[in-house]
Protein backbone atom coordinates (compact mmCIF):
# COMPACT_ATOMS: atom_id res chain seq x y z
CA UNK A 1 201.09 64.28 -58.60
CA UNK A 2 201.78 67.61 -60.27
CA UNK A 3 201.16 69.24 -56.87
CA UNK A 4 203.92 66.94 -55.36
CA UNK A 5 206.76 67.87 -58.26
CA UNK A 6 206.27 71.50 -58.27
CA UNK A 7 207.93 72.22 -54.69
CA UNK A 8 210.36 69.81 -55.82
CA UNK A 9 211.75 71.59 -58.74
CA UNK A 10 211.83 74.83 -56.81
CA UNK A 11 214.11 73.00 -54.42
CA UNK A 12 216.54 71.75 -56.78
CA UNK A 13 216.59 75.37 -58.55
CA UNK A 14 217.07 77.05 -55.28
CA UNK A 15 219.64 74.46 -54.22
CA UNK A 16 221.67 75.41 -57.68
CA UNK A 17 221.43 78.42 -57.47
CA UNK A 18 223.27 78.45 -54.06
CA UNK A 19 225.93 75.77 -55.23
CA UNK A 20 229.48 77.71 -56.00
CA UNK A 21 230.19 78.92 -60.09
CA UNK A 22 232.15 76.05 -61.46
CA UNK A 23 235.48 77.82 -62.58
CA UNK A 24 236.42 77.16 -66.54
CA UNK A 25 239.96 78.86 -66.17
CA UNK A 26 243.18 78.49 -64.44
CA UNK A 27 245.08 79.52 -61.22
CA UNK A 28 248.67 80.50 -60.86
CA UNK A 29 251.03 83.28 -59.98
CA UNK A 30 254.17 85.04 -61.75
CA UNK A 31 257.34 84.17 -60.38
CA UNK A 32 260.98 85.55 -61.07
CA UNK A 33 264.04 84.05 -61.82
CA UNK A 34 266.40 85.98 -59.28
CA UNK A 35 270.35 86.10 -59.59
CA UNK A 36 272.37 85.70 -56.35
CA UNK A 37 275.58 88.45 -57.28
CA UNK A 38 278.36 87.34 -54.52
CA UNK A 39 282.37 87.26 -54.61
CA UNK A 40 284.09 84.27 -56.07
CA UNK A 41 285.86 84.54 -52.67
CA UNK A 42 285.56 85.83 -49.16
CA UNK A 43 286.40 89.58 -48.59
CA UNK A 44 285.16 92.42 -46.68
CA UNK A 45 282.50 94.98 -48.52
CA UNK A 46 284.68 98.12 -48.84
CA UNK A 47 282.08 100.04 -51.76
CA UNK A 48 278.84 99.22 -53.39
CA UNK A 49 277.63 100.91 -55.99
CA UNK A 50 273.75 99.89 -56.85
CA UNK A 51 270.81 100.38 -54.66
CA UNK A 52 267.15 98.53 -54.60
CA UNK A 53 264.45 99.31 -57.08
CA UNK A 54 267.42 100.67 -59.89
CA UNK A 55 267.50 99.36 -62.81
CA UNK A 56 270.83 98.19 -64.11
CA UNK A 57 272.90 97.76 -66.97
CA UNK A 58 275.26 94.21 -67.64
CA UNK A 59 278.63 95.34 -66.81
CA UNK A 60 277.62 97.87 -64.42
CA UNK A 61 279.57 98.25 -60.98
CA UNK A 62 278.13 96.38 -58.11
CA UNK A 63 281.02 96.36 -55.50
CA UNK A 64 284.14 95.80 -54.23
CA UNK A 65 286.14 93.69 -51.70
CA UNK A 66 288.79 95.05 -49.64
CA UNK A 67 292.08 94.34 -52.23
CA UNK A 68 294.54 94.86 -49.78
CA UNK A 69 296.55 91.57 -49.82
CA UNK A 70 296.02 90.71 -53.64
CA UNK A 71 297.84 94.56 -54.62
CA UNK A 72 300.38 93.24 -52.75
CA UNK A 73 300.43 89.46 -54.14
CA UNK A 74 300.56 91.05 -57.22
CA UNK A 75 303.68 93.23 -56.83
CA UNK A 76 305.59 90.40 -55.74
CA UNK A 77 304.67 88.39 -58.58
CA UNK A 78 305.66 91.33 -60.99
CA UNK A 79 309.10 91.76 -58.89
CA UNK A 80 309.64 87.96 -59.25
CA UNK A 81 309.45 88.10 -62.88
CA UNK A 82 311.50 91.09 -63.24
CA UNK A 83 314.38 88.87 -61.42
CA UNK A 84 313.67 85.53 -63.59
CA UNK A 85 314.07 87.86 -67.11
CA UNK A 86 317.18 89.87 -65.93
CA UNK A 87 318.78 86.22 -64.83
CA UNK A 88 317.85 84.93 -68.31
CA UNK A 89 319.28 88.56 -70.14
CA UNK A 90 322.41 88.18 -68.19
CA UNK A 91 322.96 84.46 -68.95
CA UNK A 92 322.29 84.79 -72.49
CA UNK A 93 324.21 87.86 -73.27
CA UNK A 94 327.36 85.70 -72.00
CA UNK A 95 330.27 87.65 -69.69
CA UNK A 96 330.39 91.57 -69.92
CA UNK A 97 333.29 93.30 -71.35
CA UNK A 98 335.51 93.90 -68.43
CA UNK A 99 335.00 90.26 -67.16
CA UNK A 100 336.65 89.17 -71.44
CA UNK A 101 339.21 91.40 -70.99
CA UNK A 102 340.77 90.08 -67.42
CA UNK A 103 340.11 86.94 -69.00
CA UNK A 104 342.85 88.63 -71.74
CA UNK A 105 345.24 89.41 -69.64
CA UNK A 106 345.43 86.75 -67.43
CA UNK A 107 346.21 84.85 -71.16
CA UNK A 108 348.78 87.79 -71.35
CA UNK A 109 350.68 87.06 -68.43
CA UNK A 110 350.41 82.70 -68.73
CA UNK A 111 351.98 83.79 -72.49
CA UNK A 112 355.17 85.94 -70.68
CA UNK A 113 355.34 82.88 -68.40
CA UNK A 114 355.77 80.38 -70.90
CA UNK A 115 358.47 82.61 -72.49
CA UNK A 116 360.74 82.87 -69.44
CA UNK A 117 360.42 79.46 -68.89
CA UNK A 118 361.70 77.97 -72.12
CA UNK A 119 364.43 80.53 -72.34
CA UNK A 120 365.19 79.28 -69.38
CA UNK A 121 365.20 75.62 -70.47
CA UNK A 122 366.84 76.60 -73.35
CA UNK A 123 370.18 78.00 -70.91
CA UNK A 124 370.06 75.35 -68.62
CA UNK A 125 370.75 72.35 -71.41
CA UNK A 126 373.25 75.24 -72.67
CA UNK A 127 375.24 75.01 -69.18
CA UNK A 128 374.81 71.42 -68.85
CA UNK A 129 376.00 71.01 -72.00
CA UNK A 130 379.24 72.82 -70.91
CA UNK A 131 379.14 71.05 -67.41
CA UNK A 132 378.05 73.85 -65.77
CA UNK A 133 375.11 72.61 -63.95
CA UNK A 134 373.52 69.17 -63.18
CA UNK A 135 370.59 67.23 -64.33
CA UNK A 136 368.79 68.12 -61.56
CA UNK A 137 368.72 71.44 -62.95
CA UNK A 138 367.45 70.60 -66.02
CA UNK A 139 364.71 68.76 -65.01
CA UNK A 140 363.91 71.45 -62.55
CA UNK A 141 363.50 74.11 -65.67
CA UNK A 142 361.63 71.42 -68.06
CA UNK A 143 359.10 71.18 -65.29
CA UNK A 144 358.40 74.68 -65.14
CA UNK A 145 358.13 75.49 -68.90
CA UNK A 146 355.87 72.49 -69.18
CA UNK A 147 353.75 74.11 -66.26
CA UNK A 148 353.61 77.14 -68.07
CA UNK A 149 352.47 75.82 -71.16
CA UNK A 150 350.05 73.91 -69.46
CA UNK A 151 348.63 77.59 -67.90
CA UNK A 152 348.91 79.29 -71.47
CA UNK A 153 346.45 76.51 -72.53
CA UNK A 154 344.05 76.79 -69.59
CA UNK A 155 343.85 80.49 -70.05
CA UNK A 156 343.06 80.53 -73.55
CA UNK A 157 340.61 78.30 -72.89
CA UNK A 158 339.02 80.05 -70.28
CA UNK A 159 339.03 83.02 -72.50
CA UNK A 160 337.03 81.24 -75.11
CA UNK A 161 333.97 79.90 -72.27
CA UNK A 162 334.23 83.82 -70.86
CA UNK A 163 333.10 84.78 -74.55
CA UNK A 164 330.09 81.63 -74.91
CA UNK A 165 326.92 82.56 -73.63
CA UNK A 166 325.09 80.39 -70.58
CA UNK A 167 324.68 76.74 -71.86
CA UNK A 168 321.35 75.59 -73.44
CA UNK A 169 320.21 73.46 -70.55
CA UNK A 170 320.62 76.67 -68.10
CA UNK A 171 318.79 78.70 -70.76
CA UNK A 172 316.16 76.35 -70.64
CA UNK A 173 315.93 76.05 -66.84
CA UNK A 174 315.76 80.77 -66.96
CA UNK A 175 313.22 80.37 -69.49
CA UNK A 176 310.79 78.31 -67.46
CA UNK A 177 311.99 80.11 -64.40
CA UNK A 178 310.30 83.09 -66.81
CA UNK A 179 306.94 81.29 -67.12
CA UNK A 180 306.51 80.50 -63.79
CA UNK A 181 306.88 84.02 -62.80
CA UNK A 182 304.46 85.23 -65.72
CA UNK A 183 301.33 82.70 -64.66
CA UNK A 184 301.70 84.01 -61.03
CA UNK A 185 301.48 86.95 -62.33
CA UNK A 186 298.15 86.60 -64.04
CA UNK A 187 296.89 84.40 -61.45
CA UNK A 188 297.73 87.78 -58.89
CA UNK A 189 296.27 89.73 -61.49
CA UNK A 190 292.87 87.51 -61.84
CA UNK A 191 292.22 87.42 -58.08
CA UNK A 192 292.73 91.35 -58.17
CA UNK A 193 290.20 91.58 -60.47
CA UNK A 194 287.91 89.07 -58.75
CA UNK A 195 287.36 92.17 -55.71
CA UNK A 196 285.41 94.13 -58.11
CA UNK A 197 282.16 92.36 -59.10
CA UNK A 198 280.22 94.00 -61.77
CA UNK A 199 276.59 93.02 -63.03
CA UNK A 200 275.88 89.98 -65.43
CA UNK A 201 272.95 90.93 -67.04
CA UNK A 202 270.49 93.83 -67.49
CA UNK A 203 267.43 94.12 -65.24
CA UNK A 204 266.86 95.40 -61.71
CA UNK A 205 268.03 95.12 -58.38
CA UNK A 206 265.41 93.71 -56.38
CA UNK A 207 267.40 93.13 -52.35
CA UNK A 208 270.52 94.74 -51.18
CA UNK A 209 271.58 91.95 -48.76
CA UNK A 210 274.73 92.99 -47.35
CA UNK A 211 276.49 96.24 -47.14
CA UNK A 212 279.43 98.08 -46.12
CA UNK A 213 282.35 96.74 -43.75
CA UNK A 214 280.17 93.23 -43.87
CA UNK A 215 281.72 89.44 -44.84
CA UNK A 216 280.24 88.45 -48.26
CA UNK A 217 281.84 85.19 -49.95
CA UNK A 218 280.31 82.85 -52.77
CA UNK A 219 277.91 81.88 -50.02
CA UNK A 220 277.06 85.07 -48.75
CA UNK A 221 275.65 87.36 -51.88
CA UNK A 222 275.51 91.15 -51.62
CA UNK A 223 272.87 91.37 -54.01
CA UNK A 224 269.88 89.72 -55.72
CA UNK A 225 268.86 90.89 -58.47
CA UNK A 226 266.09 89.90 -61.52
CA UNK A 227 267.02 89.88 -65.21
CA UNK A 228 265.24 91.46 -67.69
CA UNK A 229 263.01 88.60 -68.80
CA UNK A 230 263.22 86.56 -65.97
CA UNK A 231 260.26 86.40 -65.08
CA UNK A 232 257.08 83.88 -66.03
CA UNK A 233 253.92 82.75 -65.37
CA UNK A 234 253.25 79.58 -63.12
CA UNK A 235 250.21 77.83 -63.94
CA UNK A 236 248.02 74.98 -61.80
CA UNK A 237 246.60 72.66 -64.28
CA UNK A 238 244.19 70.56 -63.05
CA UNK A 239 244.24 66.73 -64.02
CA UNK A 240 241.10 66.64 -65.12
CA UNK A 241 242.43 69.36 -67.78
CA UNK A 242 245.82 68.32 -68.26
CA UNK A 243 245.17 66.75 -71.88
CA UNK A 244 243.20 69.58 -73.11
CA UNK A 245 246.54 72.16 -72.16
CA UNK A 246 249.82 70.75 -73.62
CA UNK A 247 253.32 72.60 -74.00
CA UNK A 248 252.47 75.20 -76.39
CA UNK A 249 249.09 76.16 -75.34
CA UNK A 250 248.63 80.03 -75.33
CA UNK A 251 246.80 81.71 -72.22
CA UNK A 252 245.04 84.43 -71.89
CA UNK A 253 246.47 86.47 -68.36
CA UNK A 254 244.19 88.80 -66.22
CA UNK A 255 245.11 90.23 -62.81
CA UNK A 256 245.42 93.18 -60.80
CA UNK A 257 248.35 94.94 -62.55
CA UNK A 258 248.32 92.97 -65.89
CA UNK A 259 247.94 94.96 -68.94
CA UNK A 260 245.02 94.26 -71.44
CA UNK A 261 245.78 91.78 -74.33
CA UNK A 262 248.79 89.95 -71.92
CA UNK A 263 249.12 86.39 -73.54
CA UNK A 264 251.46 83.65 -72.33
CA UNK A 265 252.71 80.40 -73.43
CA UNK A 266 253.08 77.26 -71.73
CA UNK A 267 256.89 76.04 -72.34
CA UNK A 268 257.02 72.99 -69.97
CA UNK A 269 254.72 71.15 -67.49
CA UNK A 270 256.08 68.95 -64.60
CA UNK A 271 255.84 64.87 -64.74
CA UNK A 272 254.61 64.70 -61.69
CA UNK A 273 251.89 66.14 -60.49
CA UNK A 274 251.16 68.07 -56.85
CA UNK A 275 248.46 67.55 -54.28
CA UNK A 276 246.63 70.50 -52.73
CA UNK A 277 246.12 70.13 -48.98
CA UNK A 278 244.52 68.08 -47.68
CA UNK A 279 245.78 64.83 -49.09
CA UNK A 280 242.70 62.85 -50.02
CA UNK A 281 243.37 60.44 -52.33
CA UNK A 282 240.03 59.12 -53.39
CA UNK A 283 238.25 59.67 -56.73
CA UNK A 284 235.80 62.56 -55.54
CA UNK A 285 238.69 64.48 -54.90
CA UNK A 286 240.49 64.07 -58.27
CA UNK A 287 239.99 68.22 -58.65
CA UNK A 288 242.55 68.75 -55.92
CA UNK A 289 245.36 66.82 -58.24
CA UNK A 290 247.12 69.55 -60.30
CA UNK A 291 250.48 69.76 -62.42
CA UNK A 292 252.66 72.48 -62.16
CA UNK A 293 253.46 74.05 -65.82
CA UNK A 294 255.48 77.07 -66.44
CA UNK A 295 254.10 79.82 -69.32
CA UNK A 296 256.34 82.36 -71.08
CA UNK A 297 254.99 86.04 -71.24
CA UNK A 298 255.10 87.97 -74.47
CA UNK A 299 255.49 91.05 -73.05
CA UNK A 300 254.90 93.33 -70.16
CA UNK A 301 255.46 91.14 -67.03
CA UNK A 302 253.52 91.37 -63.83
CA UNK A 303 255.74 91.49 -60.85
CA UNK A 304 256.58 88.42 -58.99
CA UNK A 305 254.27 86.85 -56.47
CA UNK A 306 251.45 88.37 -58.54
CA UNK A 307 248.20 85.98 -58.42
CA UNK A 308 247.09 85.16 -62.06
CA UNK A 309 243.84 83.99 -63.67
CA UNK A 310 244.22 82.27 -67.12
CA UNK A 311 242.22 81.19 -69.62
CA UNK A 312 242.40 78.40 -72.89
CA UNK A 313 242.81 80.52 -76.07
């Protein structure tokens, strides 16, 4: 008997010894967060200002659009609000001086009028009195004094309006008139300023995708670019480990370009979990069911696309 187990155990050692390591740790890669940086609208690329690889400050120039058509917009805008303010001055400030003082003399001469005319009213009953003229002739010089009474009134009172300033409902009507102009204005001024795109965060530019004399619009960026901090660690958790590595779990990182000491925590892992080609859904192939869970570096990045190896700490 003890000659027939002997050859046996040698088998089984020499068929372990030849089966694969089992793995203890996990798989993933680093991936990066990028930012698309393209025009609010649709313009031709006139100047850039960044190039791949540089590292970048938020605020910093990226480019510019040609601006052509919004300078102009925007002078028009500014011209139309110079008219709606100097129709609102005018109107308020009521008639200028020379306009009151026609206005004066016109009251002058309706005055003179009315003078004549009742001294002539006043001579006419005179020489009817004495039979000198008829009734007709009276009536005649009652209806002009009352005519010229009536113009005395009409100038003073135009005198008085030629003094007023523009009427409240007109004032109103300038005002908004003033408005209007003033929001195109800053909406000619805003899509100026939308030509020039600058940099929303710090970090480096990792594409230049477009450059100059080309279309770019919000569909077609110029740039892409990663933030400082953008970038984490994607992690394969098998199922048969899930349990044992919840959010919060720190992970040791080792790669090719990873510094010593670089430690990572997991922040989220995915409901539902991913299948590993091929699909074989069958018990004995449980190890090919992972979850996808995202860690957080502390410090020191590897560059995206870089494979990982993690382990439980």
């Amino acid at each position: 008997m003890t000659r027939f187990i002997a050859p046996a155990l040698v088998l089984a050692v020499l068929l372990g010894a030849c089966s694969p390591p089992v793995e203890s740790g996990l798989h993933g890669y680093a991936e990066g967060d990028f930012i698309a940086l393209a025009p609010d609208m649709t313009g031709r690329i006139i100047e850039t200002g960044l190039r791949e690889g540089d590292p970048v400050s938020a605020g910093a120039f990226a480019f510019r659009l040609d601006d052509t058509d919004a300078r102009a917009a925007l002078a028009a805008a500014q011209a139309q609000l110079a008219v709606a303010t100097a129709q609102f001055d005018d109107a308020a400030a009521g008639a200028r001086a020379p306009e009151i003082g026609a206005a004066r003399d016109q009251l002058a001469q309706a005055n003179a009028a009315r003078v004549l005319a009742n001294e002539d009213l006043v001579r006419a009953r005179e020489l009817f009195a004495q039979g000198h003229v008829s009734q007709a002739r009276i009536d005649q010089a009652q209806t002009t004094a009352d005519a010229a009474n009536a113009q005395v009134s009409e100038m003073r009172q135009r005198l008085n309006l030629v003094q007023l300033p523009a009427r409240e409902n007109q004032l109103r009507a300038l005002q908004a008139g003033i408005a209007a102009a003033q929001a195109a204005v800053e909406r000619a001024e805003f899509v100026l300023s939308q030509r020039a795109v600058t940099v929303p965060a710090d970090g480096r530019v990792e594409r230049q995708i477009r450059y100059l004399g080309e279309q770019a619009s919000p569909a077609l960026p110029v740039y892409t670019l990663l933030p400082d901090g953008a970038v984490h660690a994607v992690v394969l958790i098998p199922e048969a480990k899930l349990a044992a590595t919840p959010v919060g779990t720190r992970l040791a990182i080792s790669c090719d370009s990873c510094g010593s000491g670089l430690m990572a925590t997991i922040t989220r892992i995915d409901d539902e979990a991913q299948f590993t080609a091929p699909f074989i859904y069958s018990d004995s192939e449980r190890s090919r069911l992972v979850y996808r869970a995202e860690a957080r570096f502390d410090a020191n990045p590897p560059p995206p696309g870089t494979p990982l190896r993690l382990e439980v700490r």
